[in-house]
PDB file of N, CA and C in Angstrom:
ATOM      1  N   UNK A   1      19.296 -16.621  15.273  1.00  0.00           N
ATOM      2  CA  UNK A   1      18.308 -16.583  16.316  1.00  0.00           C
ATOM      3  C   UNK A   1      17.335 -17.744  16.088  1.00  0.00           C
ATOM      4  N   UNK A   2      17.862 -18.576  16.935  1.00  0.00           N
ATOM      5  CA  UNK A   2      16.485 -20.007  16.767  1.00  0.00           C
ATOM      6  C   UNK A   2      15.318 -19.804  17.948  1.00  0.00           C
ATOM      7  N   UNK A   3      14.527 -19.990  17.520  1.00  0.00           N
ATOM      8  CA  UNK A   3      13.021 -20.004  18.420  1.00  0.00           C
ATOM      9  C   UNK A   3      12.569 -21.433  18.309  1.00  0.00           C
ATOM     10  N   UNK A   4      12.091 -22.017  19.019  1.00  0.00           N
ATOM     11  CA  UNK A   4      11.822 -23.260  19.400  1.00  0.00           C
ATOM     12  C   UNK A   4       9.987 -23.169  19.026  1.00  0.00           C
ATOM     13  N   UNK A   5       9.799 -23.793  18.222  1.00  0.00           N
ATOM     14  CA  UNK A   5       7.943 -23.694  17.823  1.00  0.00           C
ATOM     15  C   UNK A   5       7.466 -23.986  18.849  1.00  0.00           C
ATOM     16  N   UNK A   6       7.488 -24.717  19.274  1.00  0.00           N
ATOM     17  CA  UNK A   6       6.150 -25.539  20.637  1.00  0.00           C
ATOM     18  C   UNK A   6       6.467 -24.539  21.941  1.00  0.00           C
ATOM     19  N   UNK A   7       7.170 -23.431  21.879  1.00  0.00           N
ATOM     20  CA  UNK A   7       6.828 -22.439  22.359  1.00  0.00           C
ATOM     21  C   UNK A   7       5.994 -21.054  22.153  1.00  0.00           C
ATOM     22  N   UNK A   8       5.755 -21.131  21.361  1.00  0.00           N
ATOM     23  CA  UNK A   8       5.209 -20.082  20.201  1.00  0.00           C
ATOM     24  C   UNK A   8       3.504 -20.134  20.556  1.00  0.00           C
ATOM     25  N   UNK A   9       2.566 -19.151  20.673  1.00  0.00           N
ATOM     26  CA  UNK A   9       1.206 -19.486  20.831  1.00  0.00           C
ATOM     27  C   UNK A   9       0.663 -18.285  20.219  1.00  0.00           C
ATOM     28  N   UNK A  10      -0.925 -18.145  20.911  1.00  0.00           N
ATOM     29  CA  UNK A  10      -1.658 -17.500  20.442  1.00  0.00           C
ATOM     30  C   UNK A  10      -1.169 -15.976  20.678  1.00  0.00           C
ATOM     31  N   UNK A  11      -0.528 -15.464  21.261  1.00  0.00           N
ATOM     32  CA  UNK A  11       0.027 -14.411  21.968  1.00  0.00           C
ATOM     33  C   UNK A  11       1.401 -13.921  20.886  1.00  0.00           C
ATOM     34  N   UNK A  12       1.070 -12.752  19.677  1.00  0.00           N
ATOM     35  CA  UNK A  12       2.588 -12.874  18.643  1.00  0.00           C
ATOM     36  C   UNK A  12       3.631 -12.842  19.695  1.00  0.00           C
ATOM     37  N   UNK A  13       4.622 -13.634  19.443  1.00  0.00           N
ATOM     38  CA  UNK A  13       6.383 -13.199  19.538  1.00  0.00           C
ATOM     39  C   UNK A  13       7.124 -12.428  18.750  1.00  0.00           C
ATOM     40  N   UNK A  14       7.667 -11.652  18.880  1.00  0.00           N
ATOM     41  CA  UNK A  14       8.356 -10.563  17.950  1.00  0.00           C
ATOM     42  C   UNK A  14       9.699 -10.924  18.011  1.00  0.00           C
ATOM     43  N   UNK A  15      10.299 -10.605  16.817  1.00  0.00           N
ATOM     44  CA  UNK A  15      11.163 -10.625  16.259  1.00  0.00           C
ATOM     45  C   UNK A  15      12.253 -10.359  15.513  1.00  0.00           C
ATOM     46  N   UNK A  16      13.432  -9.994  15.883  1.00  0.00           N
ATOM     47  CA  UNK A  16      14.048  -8.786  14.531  1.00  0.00           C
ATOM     48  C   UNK A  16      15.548  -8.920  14.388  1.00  0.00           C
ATOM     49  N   UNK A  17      16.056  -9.417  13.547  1.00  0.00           N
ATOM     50  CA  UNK A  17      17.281  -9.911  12.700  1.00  0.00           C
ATOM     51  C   UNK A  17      17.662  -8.915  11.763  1.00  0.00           C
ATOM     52  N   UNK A  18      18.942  -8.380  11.677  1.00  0.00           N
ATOM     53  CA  UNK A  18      19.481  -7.771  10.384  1.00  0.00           C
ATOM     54  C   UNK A  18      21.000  -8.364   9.999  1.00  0.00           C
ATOM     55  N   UNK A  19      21.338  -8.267   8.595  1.00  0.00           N
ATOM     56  CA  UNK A  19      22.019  -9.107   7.933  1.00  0.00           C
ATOM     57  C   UNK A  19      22.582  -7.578   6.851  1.00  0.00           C
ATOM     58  N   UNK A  20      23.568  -7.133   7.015  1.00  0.00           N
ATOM     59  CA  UNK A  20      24.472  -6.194   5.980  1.00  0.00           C
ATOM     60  C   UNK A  20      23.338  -4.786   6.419  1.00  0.00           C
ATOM     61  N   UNK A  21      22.916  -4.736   5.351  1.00  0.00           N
ATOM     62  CA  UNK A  21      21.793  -3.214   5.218  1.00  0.00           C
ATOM     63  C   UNK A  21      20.266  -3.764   5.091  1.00  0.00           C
ATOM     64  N   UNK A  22      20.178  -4.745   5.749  1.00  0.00           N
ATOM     65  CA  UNK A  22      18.166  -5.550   5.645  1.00  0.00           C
ATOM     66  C   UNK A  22      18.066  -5.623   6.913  1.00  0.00           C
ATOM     67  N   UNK A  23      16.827  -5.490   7.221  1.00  0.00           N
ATOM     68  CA  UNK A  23      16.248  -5.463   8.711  1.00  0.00           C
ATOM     69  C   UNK A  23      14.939  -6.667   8.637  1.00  0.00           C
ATOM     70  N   UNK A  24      14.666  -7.368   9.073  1.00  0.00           N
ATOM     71  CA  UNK A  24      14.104  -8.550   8.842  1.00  0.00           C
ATOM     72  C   UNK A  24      12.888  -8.454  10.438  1.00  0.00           C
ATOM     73  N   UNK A  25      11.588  -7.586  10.340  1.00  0.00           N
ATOM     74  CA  UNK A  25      11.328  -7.824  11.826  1.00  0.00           C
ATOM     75  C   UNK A  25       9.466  -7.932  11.724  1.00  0.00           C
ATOM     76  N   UNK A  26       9.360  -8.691  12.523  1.00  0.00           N
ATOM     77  CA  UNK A  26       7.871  -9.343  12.336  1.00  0.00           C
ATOM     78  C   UNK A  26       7.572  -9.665  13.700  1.00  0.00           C
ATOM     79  N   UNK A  27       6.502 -11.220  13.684  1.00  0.00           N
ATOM     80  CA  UNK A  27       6.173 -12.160  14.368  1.00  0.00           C
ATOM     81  C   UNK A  27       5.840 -13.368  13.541  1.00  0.00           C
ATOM     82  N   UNK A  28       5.478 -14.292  14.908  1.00  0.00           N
ATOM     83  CA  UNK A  28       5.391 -15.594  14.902  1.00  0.00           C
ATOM     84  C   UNK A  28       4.084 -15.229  15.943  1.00  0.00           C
ATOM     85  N   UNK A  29       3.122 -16.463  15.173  1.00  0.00           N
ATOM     86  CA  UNK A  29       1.803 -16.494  15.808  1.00  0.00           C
ATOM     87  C   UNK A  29       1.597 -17.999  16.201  1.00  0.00           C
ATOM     88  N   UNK A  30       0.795 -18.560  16.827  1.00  0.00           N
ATOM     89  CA  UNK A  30       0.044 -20.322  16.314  1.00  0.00           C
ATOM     90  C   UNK A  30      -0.831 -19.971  15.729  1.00  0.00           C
ATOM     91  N   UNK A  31      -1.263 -20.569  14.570  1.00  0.00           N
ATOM     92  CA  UNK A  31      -2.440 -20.933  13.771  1.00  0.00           C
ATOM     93  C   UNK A  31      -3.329 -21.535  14.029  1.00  0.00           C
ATOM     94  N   UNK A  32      -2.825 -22.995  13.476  1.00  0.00           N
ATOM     95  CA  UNK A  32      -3.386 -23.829  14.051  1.00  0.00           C
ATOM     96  C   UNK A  32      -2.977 -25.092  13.865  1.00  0.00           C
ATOM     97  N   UNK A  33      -3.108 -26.249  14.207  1.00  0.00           N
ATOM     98  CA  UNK A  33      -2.413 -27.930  14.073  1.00  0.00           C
ATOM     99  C   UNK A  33      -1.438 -27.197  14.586  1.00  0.00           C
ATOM    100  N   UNK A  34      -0.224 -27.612  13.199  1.00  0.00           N
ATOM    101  CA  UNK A  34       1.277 -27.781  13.726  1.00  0.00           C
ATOM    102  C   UNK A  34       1.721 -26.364  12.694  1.00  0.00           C
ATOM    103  N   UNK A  35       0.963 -25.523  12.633  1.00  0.00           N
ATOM    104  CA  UNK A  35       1.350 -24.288  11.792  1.00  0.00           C
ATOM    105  C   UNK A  35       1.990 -23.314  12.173  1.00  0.00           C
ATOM    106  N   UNK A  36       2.301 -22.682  12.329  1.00  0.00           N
ATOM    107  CA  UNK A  36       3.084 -21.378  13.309  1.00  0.00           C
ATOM    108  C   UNK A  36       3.026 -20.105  11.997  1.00  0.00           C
ATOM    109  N   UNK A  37       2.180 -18.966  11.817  1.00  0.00           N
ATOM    110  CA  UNK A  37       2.286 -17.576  11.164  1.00  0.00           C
ATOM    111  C   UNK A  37       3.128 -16.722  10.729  1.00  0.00           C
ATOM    112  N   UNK A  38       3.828 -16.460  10.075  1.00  0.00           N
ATOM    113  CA  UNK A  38       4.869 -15.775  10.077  1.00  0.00           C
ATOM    114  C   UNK A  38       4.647 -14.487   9.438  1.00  0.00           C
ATOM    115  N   UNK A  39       4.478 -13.246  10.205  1.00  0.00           N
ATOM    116  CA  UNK A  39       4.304 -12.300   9.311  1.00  0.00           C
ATOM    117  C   UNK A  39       5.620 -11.101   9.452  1.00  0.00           C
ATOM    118  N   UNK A  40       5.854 -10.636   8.663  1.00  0.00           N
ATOM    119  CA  UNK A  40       7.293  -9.852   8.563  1.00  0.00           C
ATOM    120  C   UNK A  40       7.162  -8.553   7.436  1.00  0.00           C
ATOM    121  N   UNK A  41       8.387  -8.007   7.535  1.00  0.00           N
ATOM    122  CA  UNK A  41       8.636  -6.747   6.630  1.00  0.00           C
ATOM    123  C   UNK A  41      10.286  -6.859   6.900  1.00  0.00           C
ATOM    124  N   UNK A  42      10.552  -6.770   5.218  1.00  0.00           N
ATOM    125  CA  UNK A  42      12.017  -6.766   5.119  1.00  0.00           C
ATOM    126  C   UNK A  42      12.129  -5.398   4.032  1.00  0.00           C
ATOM    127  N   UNK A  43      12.957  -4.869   4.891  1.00  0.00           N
ATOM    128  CA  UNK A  43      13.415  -3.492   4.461  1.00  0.00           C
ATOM    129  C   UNK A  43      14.499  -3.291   4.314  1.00  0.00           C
ATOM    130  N   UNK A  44      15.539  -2.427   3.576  1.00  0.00           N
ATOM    131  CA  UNK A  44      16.658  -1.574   3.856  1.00  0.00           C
ATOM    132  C   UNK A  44      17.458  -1.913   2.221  1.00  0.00           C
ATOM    133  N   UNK A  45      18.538  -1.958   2.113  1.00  0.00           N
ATOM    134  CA  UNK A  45      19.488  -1.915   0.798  1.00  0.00           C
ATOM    135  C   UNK A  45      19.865  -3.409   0.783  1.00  0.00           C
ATOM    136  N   UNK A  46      20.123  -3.945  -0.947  1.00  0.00           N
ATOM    137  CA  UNK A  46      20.326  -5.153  -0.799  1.00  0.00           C
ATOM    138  C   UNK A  46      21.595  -4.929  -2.673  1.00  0.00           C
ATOM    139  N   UNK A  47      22.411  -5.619  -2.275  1.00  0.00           N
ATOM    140  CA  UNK A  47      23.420  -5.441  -3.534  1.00  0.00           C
ATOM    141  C   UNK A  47      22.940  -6.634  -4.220  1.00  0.00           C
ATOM    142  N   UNK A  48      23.082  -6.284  -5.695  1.00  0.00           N
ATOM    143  CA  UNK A  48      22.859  -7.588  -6.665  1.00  0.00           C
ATOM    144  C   UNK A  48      23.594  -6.825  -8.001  1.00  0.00           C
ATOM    145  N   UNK A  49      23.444  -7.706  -8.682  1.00  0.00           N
ATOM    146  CA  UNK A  49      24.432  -7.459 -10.500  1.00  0.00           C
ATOM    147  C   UNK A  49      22.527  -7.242 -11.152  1.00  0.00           C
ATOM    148  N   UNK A  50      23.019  -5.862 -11.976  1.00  0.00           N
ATOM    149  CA  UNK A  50      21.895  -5.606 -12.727  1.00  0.00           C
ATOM    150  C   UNK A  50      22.071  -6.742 -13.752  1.00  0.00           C
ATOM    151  N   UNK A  51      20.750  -7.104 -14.073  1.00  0.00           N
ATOM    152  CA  UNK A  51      20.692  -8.055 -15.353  1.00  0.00           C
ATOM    153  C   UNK A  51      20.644  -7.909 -16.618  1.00  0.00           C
ATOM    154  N   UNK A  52      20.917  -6.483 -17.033  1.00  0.00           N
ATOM    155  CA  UNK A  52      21.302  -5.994 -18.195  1.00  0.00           C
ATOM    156  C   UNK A  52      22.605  -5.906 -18.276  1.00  0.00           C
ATOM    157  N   UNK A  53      23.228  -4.788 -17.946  1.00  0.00           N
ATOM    158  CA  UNK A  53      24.577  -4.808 -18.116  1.00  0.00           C
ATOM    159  C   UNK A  53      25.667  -5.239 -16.815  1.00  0.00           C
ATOM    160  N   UNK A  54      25.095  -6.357 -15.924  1.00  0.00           N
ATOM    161  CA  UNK A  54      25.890  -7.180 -14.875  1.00  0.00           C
ATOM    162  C   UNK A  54      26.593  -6.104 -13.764  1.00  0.00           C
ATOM    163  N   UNK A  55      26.569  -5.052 -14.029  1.00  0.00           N
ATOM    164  CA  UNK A  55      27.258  -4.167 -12.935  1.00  0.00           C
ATOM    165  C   UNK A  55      26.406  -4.336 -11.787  1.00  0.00           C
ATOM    166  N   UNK A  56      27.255  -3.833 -10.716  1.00  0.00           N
ATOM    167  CA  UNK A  56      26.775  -4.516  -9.079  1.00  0.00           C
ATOM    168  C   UNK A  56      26.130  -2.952  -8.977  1.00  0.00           C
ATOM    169  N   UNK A  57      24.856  -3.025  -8.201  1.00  0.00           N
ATOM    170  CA  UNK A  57      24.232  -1.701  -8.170  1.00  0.00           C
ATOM    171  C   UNK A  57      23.534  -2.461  -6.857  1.00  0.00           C
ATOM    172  N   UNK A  58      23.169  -0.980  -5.600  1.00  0.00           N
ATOM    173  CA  UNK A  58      22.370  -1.100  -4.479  1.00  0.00           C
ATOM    174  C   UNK A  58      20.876  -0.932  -4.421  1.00  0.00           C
ATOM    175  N   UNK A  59      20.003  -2.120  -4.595  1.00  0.00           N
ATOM    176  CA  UNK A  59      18.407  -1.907  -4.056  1.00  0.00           C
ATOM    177  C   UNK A  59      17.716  -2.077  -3.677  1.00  0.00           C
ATOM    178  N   UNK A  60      16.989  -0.727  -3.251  1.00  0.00           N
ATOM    179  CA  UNK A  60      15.907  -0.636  -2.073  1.00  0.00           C
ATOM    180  C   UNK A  60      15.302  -1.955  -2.186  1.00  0.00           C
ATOM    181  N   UNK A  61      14.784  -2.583  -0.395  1.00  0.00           N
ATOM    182  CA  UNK A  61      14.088  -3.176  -0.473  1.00  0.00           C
ATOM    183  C   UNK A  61      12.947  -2.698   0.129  1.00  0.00           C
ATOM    184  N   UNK A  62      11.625  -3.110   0.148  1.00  0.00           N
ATOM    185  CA  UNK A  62      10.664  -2.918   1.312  1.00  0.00           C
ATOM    186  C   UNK A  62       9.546  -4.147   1.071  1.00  0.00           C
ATOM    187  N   UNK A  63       9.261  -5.216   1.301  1.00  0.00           N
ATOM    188  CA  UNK A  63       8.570  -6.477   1.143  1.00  0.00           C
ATOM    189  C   UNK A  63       8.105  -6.735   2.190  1.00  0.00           C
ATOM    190  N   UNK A  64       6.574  -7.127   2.180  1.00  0.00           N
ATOM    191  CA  UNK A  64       5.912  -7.685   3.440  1.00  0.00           C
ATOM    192  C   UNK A  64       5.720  -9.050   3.045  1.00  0.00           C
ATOM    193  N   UNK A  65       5.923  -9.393   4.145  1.00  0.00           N
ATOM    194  CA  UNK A  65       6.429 -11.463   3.768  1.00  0.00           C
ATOM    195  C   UNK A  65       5.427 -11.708   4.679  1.00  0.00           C
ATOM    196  N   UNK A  66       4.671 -13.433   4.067  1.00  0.00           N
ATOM    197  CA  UNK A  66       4.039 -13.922   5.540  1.00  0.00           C
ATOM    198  C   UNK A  66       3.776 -14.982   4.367  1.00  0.00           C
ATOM    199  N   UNK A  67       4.017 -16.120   5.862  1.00  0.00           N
ATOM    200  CA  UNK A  67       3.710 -17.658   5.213  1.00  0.00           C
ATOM    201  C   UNK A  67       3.702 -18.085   6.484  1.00  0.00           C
ATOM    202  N   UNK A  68       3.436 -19.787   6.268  1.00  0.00           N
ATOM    203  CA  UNK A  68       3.379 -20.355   7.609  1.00  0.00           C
ATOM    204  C   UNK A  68       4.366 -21.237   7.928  1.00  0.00           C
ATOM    205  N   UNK A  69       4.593 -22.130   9.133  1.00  0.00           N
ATOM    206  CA  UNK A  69       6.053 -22.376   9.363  1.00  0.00           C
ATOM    207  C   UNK A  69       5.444 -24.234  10.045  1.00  0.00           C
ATOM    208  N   UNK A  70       6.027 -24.870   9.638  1.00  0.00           N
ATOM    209  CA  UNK A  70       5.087 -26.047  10.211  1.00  0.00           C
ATOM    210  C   UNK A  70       5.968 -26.866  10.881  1.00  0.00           C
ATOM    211  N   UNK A  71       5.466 -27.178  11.817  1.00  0.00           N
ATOM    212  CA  UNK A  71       6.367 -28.040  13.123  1.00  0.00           C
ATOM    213  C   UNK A  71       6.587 -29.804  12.156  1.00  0.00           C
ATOM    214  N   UNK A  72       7.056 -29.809  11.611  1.00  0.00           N
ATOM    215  CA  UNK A  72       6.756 -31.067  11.533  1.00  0.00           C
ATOM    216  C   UNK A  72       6.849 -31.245   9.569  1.00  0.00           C
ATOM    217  N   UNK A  73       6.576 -32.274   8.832  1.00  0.00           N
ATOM    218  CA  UNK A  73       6.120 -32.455   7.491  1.00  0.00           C
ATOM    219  C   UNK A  73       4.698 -31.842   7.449  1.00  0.00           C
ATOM    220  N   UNK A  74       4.614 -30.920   6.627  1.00  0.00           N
ATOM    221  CA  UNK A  74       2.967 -30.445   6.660  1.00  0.00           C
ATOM    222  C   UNK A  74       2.036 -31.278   5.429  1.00  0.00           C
ATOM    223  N   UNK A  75       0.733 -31.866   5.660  1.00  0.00           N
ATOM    224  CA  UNK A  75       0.133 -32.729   5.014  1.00  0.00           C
ATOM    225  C   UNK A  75      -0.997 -31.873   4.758  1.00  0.00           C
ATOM    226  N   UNK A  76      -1.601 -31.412   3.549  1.00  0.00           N
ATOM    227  CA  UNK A  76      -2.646 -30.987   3.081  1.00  0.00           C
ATOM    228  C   UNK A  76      -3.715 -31.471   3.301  1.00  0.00           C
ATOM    229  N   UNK A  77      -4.557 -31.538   4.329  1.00  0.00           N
ATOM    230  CA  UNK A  77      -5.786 -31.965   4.338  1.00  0.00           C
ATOM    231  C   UNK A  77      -6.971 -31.208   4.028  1.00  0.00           C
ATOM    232  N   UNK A  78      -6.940 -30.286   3.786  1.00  0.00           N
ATOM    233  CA  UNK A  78      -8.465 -29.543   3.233  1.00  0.00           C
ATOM    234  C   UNK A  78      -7.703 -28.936   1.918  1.00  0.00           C
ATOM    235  N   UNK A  79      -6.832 -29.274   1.094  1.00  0.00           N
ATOM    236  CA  UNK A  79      -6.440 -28.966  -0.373  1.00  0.00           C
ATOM    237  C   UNK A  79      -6.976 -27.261  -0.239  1.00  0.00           C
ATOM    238  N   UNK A  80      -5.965 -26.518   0.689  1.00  0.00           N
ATOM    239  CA  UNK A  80      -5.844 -25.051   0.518  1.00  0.00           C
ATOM    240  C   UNK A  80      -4.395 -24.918   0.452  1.00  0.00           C
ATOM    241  N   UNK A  81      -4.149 -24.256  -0.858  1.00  0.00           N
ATOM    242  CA  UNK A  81      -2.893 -23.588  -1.130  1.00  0.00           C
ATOM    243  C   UNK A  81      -2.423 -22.717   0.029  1.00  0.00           C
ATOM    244  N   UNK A  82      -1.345 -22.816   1.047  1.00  0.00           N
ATOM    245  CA  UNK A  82      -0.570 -22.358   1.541  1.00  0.00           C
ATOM    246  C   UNK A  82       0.788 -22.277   1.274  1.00  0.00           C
ATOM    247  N   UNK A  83       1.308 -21.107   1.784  1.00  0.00           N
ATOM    248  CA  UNK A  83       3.106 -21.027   1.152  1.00  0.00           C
ATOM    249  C   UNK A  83       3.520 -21.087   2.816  1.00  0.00           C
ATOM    250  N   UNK A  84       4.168 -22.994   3.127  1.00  0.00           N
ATOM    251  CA  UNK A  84       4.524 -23.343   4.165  1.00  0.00           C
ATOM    252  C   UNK A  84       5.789 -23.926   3.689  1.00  0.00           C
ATOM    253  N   UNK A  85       6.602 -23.477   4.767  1.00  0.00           N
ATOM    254  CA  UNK A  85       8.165 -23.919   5.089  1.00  0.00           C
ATOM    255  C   UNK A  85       8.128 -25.025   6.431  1.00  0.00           C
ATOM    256  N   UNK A  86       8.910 -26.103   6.436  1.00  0.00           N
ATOM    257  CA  UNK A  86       8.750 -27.085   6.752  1.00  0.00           C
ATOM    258  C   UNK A  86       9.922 -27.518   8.029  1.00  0.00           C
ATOM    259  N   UNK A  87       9.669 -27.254   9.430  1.00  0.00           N
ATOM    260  CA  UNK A  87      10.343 -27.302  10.398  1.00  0.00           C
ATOM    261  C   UNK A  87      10.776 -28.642  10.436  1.00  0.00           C
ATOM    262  N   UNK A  88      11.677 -29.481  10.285  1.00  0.00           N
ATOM    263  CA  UNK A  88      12.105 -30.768  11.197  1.00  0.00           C
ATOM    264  C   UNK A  88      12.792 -31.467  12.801  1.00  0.00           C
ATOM    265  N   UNK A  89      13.244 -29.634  13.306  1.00  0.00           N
ATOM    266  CA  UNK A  89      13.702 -29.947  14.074  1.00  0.00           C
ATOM    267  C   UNK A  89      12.520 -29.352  15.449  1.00  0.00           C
ATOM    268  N   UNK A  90      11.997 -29.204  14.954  1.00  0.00           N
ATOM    269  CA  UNK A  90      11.385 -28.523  16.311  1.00  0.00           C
ATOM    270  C   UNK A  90      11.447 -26.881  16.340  1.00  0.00           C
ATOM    271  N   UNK A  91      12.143 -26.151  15.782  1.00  0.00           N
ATOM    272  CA  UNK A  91      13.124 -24.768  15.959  1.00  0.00           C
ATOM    273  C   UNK A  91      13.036 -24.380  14.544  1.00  0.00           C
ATOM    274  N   UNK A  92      13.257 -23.182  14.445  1.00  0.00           N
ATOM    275  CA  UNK A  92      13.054 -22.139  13.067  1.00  0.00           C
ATOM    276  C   UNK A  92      14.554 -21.381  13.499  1.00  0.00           C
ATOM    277  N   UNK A  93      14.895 -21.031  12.232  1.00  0.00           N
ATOM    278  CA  UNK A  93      16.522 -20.099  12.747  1.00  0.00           C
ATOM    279  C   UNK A  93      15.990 -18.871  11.939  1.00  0.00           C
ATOM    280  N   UNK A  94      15.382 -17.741  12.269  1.00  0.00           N
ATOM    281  CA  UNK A  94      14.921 -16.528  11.482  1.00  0.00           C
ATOM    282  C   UNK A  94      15.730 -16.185  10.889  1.00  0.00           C
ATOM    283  N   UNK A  95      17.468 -16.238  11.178  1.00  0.00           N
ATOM    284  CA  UNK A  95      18.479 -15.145  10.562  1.00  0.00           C
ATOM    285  C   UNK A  95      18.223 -16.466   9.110  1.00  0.00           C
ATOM    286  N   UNK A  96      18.319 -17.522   9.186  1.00  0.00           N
ATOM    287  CA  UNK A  96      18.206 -18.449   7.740  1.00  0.00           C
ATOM    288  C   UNK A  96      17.156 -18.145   7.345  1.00  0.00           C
ATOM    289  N   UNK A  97      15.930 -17.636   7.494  1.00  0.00           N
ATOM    290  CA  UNK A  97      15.019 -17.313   6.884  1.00  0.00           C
ATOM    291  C   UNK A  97      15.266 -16.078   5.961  1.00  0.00           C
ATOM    292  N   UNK A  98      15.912 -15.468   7.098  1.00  0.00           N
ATOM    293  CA  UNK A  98      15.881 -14.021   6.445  1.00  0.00           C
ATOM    294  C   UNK A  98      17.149 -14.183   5.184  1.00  0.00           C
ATOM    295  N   UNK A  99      17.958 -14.666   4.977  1.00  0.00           N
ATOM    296  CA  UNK A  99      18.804 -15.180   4.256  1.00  0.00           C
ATOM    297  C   UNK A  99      17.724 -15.462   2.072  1.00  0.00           C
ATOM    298  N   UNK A 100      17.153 -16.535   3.153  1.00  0.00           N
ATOM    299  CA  UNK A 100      16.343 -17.277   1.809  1.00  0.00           C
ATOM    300  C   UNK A 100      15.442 -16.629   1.666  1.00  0.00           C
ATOM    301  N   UNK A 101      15.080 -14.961   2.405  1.00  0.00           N
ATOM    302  CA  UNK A 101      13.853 -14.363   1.594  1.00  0.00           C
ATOM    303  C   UNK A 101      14.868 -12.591   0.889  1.00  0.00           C
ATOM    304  N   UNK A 102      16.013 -12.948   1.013  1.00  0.00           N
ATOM    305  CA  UNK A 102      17.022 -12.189   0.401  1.00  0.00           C
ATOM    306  C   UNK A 102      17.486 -12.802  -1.572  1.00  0.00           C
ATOM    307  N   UNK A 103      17.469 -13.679  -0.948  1.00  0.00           N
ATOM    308  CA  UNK A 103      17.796 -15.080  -2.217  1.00  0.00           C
ATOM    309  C   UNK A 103      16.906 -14.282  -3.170  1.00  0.00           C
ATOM    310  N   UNK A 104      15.686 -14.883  -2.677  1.00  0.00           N
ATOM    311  CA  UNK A 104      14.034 -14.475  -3.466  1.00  0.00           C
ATOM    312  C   UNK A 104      14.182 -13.141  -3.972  1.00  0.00           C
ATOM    313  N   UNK A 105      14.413 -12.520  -3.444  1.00  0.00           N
ATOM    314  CA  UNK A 105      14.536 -10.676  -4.099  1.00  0.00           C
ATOM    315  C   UNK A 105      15.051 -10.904  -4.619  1.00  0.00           C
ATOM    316  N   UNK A 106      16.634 -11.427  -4.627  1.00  0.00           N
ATOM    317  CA  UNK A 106      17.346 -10.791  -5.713  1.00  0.00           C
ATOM    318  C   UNK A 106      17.297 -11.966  -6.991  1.00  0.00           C
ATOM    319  N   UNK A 107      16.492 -13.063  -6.506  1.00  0.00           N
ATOM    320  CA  UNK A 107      16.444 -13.740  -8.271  1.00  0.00           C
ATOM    321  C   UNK A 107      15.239 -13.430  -8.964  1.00  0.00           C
ATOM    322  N   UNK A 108      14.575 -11.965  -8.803  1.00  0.00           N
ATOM    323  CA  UNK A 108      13.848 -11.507  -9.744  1.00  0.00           C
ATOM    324  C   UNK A 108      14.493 -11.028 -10.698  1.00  0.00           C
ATOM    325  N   UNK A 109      13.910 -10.063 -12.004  1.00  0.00           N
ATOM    326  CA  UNK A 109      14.501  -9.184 -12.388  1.00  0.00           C
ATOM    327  C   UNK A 109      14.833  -7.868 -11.926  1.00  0.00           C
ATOM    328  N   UNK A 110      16.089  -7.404 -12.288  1.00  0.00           N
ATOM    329  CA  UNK A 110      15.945  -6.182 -11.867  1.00  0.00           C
ATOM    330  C   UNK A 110      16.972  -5.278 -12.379  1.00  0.00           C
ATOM    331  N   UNK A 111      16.873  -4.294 -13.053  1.00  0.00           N
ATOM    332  CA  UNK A 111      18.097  -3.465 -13.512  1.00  0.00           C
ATOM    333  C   UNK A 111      18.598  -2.051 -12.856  1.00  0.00           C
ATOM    334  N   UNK A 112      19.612  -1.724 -12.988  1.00  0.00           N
ATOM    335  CA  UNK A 112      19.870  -0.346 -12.452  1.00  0.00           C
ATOM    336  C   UNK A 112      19.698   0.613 -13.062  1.00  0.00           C
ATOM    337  N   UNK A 113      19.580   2.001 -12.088  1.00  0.00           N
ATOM    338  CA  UNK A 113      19.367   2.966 -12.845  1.00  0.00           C
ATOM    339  C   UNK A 113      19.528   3.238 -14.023  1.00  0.00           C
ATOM    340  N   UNK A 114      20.856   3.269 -14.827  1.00  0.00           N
ATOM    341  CA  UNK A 114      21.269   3.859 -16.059  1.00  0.00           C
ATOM    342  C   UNK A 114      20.452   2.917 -17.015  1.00  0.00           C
ATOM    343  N   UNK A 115      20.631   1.534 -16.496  1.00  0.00           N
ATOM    344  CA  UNK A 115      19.688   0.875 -17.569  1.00  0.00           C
ATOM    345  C   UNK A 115      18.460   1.078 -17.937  1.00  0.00           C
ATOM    346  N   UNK A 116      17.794   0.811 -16.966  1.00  0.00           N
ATOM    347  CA  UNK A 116      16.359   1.668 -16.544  1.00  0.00           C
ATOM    348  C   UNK A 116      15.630   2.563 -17.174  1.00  0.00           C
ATOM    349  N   UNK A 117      17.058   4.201 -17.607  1.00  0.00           N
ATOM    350  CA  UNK A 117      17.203   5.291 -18.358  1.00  0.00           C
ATOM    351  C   UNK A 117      17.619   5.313 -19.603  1.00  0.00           C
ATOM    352  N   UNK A 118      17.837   4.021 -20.173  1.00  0.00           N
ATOM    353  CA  UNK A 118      18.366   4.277 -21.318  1.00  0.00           C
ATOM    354  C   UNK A 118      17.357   3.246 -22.317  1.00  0.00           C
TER     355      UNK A 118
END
């Protein structure tokens, strides 16, 4: 699902992508300049290899995500830390977003139950 930024305004657009057992559903706001809001909640089951003993085990997710989305190369001019992703084409593809904020979960740690218990 691509959304085209320079359509996007003060008014949220909603949004909602799912990928296996994750539900990926938010909005898109304007900020301000060339920024676009992104606020979301990714929920549902996500498979990964526990990092103790490598067995494939299913887990819960529930994460509220929000960063900003920038039309363009984004240039720091008032030196405030933002967590911005960097549009080149004009367009955002949410299902790739939702992809690379799947990534992120699962390269934390995380073990399964039995490990967990023992």
């Amino acid at each position: 699902m691509k959304i085209v930024l320079r359509k996007i305004t003060k008014t949220p657009l909603d949004f909602e992508v799912e990928s296996d057992e994750i539900n990926f559903k938010g909005y898109l706001e304007y900020h301000s300049g060339k920024l676009i809001l992104l606020k979301a909640n990714l929920t549902g089951m996500v498979e990964k290899a526990c990092d103790i003993c490598a067995e494939d085990f299913k887990m819960p997710v529930n994460e509220k995500v929000e960063f900003f989305i920038s039309d363009g190369i984004y240039e720091d001019e008032d030196n405030v830390d933002l967590d911005v992703v960097e549009s080149l084409n004009g367009a955002v593809d949410v299902e790739e977003l939702l992809s690379s904020e799947i990534e992120l979960v699962k390269s934390d740690y995380h073990s399964c139950e039995t490990c967990k218990n023992s």
